[in-house]
C-alpha atoms as a PDB file:
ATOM      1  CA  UNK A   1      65.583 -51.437 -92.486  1.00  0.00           C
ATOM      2  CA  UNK A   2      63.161 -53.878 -94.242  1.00  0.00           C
ATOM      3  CA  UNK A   3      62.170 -56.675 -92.755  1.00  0.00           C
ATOM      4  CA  UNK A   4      62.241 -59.897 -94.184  1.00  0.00           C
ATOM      5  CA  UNK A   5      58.540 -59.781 -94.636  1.00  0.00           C
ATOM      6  CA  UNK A   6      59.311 -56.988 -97.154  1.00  0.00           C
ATOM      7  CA  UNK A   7      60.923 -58.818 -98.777  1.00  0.00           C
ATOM      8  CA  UNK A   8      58.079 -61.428 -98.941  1.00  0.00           C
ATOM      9  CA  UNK A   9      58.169 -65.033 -97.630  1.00  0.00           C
ATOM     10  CA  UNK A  10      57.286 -66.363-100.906  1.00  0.00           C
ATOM     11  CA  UNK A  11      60.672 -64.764-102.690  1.00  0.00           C
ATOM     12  CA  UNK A  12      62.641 -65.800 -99.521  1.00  0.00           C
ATOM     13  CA  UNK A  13      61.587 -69.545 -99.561  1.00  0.00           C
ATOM     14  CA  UNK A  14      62.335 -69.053-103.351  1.00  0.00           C
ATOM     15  CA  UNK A  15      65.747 -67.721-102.917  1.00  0.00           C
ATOM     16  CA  UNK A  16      66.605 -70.899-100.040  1.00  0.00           C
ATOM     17  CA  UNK A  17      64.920 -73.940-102.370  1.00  0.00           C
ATOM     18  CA  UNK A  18      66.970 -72.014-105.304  1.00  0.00           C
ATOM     19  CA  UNK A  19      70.421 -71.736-103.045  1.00  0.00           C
ATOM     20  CA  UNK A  20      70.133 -75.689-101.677  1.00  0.00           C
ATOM     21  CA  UNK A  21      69.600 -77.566-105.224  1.00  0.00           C
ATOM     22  CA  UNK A  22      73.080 -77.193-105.568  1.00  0.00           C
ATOM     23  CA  UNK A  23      73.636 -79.070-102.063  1.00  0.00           C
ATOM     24  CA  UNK A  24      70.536 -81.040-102.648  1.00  0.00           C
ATOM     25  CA  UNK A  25      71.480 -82.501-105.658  1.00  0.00           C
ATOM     26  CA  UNK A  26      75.225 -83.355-104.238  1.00  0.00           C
ATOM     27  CA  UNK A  27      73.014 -85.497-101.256  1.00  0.00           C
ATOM     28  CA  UNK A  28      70.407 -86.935-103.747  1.00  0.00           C
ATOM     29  CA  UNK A  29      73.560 -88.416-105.711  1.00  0.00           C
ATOM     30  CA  UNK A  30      75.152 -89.540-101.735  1.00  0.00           C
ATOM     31  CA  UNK A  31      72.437 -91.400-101.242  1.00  0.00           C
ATOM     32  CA  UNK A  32      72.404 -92.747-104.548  1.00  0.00           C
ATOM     33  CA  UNK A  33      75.616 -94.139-103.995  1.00  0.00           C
ATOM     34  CA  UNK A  34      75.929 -95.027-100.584  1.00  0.00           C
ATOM     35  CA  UNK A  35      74.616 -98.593 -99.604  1.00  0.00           C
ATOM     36  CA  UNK A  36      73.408 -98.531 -96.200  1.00  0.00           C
ATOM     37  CA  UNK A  37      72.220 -95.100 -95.499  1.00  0.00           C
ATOM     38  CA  UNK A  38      71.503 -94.363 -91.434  1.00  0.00           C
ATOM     39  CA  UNK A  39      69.899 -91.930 -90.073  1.00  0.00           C
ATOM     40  CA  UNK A  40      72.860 -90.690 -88.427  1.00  0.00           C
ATOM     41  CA  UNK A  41      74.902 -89.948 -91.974  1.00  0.00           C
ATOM     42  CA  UNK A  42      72.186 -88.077 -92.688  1.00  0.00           C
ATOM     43  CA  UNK A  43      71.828 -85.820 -90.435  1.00  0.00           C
ATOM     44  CA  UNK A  44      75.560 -85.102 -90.900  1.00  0.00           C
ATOM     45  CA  UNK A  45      75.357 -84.857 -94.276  1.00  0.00           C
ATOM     46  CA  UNK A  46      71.971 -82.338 -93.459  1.00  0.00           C
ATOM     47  CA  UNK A  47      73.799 -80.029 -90.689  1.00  0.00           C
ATOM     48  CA  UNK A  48      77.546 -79.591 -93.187  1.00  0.00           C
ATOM     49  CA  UNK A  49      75.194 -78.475 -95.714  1.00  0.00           C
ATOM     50  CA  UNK A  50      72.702 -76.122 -93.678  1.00  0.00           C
ATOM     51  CA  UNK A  51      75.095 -74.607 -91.819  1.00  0.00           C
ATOM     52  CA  UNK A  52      77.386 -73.751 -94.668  1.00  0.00           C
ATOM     53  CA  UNK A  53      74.405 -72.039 -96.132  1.00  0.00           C
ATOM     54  CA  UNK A  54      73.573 -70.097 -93.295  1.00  0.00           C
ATOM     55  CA  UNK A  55      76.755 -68.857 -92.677  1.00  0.00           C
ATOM     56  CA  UNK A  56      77.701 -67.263 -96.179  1.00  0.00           C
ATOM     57  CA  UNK A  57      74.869 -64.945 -96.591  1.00  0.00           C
ATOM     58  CA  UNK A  58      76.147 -63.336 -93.033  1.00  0.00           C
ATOM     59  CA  UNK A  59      79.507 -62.865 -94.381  1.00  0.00           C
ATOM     60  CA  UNK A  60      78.169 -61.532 -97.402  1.00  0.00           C
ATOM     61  CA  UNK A  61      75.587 -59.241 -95.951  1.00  0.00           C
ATOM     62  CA  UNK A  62      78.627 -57.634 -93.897  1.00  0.00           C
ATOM     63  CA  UNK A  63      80.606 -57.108 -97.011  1.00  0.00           C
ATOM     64  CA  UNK A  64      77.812 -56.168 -99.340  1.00  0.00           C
ATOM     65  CA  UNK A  65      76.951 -53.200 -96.093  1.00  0.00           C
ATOM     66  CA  UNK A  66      80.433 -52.101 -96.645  1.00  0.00           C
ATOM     67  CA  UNK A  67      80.328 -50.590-100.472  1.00  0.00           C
ATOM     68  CA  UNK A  68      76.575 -50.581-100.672  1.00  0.00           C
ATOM     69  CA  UNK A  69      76.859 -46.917-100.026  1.00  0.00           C
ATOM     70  CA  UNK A  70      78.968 -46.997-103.718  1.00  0.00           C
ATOM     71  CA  UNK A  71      76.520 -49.163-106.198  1.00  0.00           C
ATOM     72  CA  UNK A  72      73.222 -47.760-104.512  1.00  0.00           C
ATOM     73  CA  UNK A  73      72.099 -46.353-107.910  1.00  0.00           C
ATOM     74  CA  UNK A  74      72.594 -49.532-109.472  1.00  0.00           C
ATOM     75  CA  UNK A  75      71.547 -52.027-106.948  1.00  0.00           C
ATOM     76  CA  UNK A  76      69.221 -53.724-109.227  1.00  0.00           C
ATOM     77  CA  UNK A  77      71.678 -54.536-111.686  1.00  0.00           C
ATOM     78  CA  UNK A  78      74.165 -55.649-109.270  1.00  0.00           C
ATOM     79  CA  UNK A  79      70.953 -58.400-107.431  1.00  0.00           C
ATOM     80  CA  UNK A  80      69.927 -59.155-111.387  1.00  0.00           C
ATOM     81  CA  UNK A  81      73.532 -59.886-112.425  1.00  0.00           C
ATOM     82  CA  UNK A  82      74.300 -61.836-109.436  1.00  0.00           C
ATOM     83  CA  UNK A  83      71.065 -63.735-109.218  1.00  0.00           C
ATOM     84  CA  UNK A  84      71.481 -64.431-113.392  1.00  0.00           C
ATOM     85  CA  UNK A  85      75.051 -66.051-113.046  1.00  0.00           C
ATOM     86  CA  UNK A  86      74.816 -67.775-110.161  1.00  0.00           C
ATOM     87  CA  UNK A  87      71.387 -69.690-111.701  1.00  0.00           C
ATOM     88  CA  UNK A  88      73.339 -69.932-114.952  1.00  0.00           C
ATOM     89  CA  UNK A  89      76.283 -71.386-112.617  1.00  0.00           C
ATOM     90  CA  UNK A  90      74.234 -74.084-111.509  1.00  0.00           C
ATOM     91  CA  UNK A  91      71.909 -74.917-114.577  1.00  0.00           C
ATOM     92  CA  UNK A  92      75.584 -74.856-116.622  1.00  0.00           C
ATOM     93  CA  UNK A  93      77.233 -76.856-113.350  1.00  0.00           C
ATOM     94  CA  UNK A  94      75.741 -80.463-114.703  1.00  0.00           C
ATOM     95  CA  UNK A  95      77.480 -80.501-117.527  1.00  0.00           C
ATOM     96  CA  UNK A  96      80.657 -79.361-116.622  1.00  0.00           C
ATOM     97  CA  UNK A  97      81.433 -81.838-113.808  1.00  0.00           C
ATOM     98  CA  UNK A  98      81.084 -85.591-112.762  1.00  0.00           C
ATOM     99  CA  UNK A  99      79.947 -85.251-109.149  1.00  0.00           C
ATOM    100  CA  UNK A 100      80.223 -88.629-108.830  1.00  0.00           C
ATOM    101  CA  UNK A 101      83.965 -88.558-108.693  1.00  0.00           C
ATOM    102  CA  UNK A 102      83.651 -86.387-106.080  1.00  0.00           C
ATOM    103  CA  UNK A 103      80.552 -87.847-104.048  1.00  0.00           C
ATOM    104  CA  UNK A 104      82.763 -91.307-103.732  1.00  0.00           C
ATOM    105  CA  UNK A 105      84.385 -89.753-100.805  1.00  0.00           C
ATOM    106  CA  UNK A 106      81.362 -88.777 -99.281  1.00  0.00           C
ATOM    107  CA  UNK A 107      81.656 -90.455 -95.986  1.00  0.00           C
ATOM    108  CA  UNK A 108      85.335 -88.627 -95.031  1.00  0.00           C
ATOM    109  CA  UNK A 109      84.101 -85.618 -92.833  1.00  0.00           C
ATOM    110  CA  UNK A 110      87.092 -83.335 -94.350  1.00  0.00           C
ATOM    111  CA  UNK A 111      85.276 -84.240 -97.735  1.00  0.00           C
ATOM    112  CA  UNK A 112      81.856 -83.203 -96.681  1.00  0.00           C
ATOM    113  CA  UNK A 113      83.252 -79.645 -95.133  1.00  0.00           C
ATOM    114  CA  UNK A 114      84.711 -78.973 -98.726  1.00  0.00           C
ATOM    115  CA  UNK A 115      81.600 -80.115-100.958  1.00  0.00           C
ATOM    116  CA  UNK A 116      79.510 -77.888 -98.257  1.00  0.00           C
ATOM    117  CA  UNK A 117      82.259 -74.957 -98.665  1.00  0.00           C
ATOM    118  CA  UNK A 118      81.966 -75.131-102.289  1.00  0.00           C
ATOM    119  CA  UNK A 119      77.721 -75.198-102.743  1.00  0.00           C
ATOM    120  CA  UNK A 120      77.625 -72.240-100.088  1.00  0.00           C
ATOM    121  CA  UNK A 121      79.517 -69.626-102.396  1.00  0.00           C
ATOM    122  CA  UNK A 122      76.714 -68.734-103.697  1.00  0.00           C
ATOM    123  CA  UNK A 123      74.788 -68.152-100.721  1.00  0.00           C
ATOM    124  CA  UNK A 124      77.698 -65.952-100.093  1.00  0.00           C
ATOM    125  CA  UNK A 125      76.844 -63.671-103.513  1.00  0.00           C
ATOM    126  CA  UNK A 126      72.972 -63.675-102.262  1.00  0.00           C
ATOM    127  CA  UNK A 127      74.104 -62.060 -98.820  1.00  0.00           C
ATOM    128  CA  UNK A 128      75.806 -59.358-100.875  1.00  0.00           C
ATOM    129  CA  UNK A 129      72.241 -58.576-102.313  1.00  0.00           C
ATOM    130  CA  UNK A 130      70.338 -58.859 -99.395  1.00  0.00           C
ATOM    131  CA  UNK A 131      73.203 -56.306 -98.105  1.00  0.00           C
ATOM    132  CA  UNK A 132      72.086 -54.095-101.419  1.00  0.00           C
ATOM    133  CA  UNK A 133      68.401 -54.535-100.444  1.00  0.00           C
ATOM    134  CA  UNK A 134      68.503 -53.528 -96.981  1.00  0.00           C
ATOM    135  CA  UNK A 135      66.825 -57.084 -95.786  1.00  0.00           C
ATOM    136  CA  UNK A 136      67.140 -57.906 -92.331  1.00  0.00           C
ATOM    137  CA  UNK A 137      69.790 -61.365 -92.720  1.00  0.00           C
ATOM    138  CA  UNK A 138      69.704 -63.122 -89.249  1.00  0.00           C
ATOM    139  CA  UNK A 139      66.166 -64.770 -90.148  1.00  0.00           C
ATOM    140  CA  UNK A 140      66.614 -64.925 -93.386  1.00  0.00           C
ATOM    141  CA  UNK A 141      70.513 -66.647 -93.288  1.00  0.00           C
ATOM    142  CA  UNK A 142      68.645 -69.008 -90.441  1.00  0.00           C
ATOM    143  CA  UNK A 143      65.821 -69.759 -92.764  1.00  0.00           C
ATOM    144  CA  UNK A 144      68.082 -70.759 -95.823  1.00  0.00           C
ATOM    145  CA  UNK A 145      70.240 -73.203 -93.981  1.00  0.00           C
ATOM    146  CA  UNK A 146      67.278 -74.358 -91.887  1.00  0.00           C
ATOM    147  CA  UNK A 147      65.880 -75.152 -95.655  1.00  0.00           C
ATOM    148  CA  UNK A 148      68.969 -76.617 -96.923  1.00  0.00           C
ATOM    149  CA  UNK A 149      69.300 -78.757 -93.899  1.00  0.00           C
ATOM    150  CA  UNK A 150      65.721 -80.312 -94.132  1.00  0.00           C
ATOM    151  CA  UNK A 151      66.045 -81.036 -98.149  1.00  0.00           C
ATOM    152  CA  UNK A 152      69.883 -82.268 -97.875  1.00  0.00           C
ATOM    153  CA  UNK A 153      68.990 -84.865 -95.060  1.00  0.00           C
ATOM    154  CA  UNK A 154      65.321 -85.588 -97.190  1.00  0.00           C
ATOM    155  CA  UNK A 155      67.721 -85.756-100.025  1.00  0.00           C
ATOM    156  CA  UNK A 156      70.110 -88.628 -98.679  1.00  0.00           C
ATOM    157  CA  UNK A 157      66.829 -90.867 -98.340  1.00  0.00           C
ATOM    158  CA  UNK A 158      65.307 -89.610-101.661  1.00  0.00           C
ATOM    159  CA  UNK A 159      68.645 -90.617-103.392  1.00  0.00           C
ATOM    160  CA  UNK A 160      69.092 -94.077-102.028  1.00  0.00           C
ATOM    161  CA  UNK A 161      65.612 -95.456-103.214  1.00  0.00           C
ATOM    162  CA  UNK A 162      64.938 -93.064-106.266  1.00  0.00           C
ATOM    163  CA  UNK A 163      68.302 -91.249-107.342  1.00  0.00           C
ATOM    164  CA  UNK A 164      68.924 -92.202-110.849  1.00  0.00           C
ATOM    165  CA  UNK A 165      64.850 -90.386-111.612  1.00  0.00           C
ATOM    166  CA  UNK A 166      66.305 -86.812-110.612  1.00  0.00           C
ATOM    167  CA  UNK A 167      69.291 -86.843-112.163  1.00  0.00           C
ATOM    168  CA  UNK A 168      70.926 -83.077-112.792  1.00  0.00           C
ATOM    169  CA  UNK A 169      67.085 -81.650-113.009  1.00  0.00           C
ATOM    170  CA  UNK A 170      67.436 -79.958-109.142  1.00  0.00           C
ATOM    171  CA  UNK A 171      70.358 -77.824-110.257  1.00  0.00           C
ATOM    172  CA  UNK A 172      68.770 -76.977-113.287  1.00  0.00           C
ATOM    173  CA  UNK A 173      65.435 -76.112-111.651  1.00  0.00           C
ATOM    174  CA  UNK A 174      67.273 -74.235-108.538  1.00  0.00           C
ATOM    175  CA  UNK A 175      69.341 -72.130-111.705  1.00  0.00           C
ATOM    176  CA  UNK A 176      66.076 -71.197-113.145  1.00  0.00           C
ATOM    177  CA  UNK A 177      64.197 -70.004-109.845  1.00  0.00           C
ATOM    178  CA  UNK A 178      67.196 -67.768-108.723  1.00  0.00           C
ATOM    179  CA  UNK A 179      67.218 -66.584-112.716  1.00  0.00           C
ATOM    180  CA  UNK A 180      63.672 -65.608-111.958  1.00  0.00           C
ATOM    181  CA  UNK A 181      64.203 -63.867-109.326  1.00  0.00           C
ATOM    182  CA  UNK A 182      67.116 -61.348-110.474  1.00  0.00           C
ATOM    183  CA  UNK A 183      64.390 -60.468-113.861  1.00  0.00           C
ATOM    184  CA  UNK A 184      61.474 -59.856-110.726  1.00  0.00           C
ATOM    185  CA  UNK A 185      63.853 -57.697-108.587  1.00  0.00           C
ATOM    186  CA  UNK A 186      64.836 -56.203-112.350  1.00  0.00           C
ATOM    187  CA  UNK A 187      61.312 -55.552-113.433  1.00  0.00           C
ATOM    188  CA  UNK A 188      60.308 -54.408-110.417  1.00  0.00           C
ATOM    189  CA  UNK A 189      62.901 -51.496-110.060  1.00  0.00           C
ATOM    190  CA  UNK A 190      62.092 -50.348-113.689  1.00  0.00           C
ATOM    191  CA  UNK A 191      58.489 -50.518-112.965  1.00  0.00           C
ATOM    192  CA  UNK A 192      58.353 -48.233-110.300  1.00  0.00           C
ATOM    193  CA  UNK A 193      60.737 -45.466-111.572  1.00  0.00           C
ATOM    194  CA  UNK A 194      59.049 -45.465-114.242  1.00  0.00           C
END
């Protein structure tokens, strides 16, 4: 089984920066629009995140082990295809949507547990590939909520003093890393069978 270091810190932290723009963005935009921000909303607002996105690359790993054995020979495709749509997802995401409809009820805990539920999913897809690529997932599902924690909670604070700067740019960024990384995994495949 590879170990996470196989699959290279670098690309890891790449994959966890690209999964959390989605939630990073959502908390950038919270504490854009809440007044008084404390330090306990934001840790909330940190863990509902973070542990959302550790959680759905475990459930995804265990699926993705269950019909790896089927798309083996085309693995590569299956991390490039997922990796491509989810980063088109989110670079596609800010225009589709007015998140701040949505971010009004930001305070309601029930709210919180969907908006963290719905920027997971594609943590979910990622555990499928990590399933594909044989990568250890209890670090690395640890280290991409751990990630998403620290950025959602620096996110509430970033938001309330300089929120309107950032904008949609962190989804569109976080779309183009995990973009990058399906071509690398792509290239890299094609490369050595070559």
């Amino acid at each position: 089984m590879k170990g996470v270091t196989n699959l290279g810190f670098i690309t890891l932290l790449a994959v966890a920066l690209g999964l959390a723009m989605d939630s990073l963005s959502l908390s950038v935009l919270n504490g854009f629009l809440v007044k008084k921000i404390y330090f306990r909303y934001a840790i909330k607002v940190g863990l509902f995140f973070g542990v959302f996105q550790g959680i759905m690359p475990l459930i995804g790993w265990g699926a993705g082990n269950t019909v790896k054995i089927h798309i083996q020979r085309y693995d590569h495709w299956v991390d490039f295809i997922i990796l491509v749509f989810i980063g088109l997802r989110l670079i596609f995401s800010t225009k589709i949507h007015d998140k701040s409809k949505v971010v009004n009820w930001s305070l309601n805990t029930s709210t919180l547990i969907v908006l963290a539920f719905v920027t997971s999913i594609d943590a979910l897809a990622v555990g499928v590939s990590f399933a594909i690529l044989d990568i250890e997932i209890i670090f690395a599902a640890m280290f991409i909520g751990s990630v998403t924690l620290i950025l959602c909670f620096l996110g509430v604070y970033t938001g309330s003093r300089y929120g309107k700067i950032f904008g949609d740019k962190l989804e569109i960024i976080g779309g183009v890393i995990l973009i990058l990384i399906g071509l690398k995994i792509l290239i890299e495949h094609i490369v050595k069978n070559i």
